[in-house]
C-alpha atoms as a PDB file:
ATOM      1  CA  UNK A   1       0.000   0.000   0.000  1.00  0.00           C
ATOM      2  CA  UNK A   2       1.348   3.526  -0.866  1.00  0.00           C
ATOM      3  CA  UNK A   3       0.789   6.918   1.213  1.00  0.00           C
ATOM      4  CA  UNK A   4      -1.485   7.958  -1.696  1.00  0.00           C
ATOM      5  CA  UNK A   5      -3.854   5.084  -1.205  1.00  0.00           C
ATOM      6  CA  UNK A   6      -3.753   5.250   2.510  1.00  0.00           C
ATOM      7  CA  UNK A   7      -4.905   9.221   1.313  1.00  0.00           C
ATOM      8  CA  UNK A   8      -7.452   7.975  -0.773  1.00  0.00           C
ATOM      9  CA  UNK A   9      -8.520   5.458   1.723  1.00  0.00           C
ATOM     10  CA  UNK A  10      -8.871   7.919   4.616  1.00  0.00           C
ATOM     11  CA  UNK A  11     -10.500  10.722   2.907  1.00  0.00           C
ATOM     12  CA  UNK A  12     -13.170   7.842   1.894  1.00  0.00           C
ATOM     13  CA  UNK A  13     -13.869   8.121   5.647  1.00  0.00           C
ATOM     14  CA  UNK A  14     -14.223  11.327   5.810  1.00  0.00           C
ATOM     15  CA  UNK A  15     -11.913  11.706   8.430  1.00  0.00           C
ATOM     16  CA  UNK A  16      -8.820  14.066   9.091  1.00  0.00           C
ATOM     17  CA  UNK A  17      -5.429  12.098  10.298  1.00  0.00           C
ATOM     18  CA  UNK A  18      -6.000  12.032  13.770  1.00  0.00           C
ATOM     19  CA  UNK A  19      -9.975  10.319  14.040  1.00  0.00           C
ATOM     20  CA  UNK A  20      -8.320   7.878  11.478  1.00  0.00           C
ATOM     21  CA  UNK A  21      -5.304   7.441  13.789  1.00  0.00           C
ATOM     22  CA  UNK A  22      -7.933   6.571  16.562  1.00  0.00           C
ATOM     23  CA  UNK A  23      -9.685   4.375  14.115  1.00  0.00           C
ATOM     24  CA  UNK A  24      -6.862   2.267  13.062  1.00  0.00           C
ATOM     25  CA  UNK A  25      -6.417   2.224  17.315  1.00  0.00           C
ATOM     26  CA  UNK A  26      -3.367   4.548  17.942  1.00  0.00           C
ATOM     27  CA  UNK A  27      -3.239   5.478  21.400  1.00  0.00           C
ATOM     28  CA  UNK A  28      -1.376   8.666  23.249  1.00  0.00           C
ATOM     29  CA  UNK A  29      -0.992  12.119  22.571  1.00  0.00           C
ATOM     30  CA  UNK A  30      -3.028  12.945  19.527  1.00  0.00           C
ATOM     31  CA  UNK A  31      -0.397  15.347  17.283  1.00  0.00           C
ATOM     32  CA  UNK A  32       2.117  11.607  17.764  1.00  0.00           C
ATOM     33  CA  UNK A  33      -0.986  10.078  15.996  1.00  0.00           C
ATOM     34  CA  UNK A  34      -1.003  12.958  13.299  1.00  0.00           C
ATOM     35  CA  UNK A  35       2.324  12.720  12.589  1.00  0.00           C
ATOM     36  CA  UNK A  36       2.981   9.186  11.907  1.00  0.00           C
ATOM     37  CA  UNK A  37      -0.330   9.033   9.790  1.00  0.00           C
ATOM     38  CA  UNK A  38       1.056  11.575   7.908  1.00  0.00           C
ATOM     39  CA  UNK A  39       4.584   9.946   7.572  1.00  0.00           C
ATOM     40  CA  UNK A  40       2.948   6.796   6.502  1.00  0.00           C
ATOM     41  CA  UNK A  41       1.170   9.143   3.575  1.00  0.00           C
ATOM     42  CA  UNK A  42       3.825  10.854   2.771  1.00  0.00           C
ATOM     43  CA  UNK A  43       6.308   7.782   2.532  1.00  0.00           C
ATOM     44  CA  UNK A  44       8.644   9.254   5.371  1.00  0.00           C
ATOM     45  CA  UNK A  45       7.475   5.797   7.081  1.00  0.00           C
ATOM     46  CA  UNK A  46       6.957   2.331   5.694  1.00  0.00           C
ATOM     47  CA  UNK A  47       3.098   1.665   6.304  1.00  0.00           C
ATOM     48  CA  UNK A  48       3.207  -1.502   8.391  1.00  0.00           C
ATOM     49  CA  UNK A  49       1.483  -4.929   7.386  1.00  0.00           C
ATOM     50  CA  UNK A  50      -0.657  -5.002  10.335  1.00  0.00           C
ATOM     51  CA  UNK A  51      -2.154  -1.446   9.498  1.00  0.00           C
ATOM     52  CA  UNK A  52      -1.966  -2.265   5.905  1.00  0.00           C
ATOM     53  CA  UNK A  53      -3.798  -5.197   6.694  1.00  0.00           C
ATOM     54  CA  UNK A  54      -6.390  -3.144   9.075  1.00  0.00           C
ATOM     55  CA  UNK A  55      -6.828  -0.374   6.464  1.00  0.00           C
ATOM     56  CA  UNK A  56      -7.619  -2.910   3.968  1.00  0.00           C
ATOM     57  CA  UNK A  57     -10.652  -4.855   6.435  1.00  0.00           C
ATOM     58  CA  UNK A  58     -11.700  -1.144   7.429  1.00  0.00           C
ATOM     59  CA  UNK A  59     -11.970  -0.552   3.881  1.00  0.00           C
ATOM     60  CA  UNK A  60     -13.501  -3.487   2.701  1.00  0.00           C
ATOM     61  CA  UNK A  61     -16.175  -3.550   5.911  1.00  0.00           C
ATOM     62  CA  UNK A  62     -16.970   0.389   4.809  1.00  0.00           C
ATOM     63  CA  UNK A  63     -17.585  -0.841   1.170  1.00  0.00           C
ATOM     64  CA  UNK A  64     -19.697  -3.676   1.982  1.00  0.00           C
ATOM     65  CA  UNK A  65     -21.963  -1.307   4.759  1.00  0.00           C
ATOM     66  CA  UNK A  66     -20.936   1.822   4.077  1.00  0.00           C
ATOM     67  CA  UNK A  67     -20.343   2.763   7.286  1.00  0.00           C
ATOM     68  CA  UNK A  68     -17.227   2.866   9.859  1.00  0.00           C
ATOM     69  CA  UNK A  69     -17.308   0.567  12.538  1.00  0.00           C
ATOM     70  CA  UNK A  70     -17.516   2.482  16.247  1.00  0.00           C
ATOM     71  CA  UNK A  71     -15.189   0.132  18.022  1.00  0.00           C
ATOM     72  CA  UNK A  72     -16.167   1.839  21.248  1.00  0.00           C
ATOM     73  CA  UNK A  73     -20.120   0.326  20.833  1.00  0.00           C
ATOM     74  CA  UNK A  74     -19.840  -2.190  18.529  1.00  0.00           C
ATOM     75  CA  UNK A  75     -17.483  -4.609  20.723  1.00  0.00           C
ATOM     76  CA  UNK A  76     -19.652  -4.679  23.425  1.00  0.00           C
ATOM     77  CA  UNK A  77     -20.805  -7.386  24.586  1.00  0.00           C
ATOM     78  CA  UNK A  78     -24.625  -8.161  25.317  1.00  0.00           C
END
């Protein structure tokens, strides 16, 4: 996966680099999240296989329902 697809990808979200920091689960200060999402797009930083991996589900889940999964609700258990 290139930083332009990740781009393409997150924009398809609608959301700016830190929500899809948070998305892809990315934890601490929020401008760390920022910049490594935008090192990844830029190609400062290899995109690693577990978030290519991730992108591609999140991608693939948003396709097929057209929605993005709210990991904070949907993993609860009933």
């Amino acid at each position: 996966m290139t930083g332009a697809e990740l781009i393409l990808i997150r924009h398809a979200f609608g959301l700016g680099r830190r929500e899809f920091a948070v998305l892809l689960g990315y934890t601490g200060e929020p401008r760390n999240s920022w910049i490594t999402i935008k090192r990844y797009e830029t190609g400062d930083r290899e995109i690693p296989p577990t978030i290519e991996r991730l992108v591609k589900l999140l991608r693939w889940y948003h396709h097929t329902t057209g929605a993005t999964p709210d990991f904070e609700t949907d993993l609860e258990v009933a």
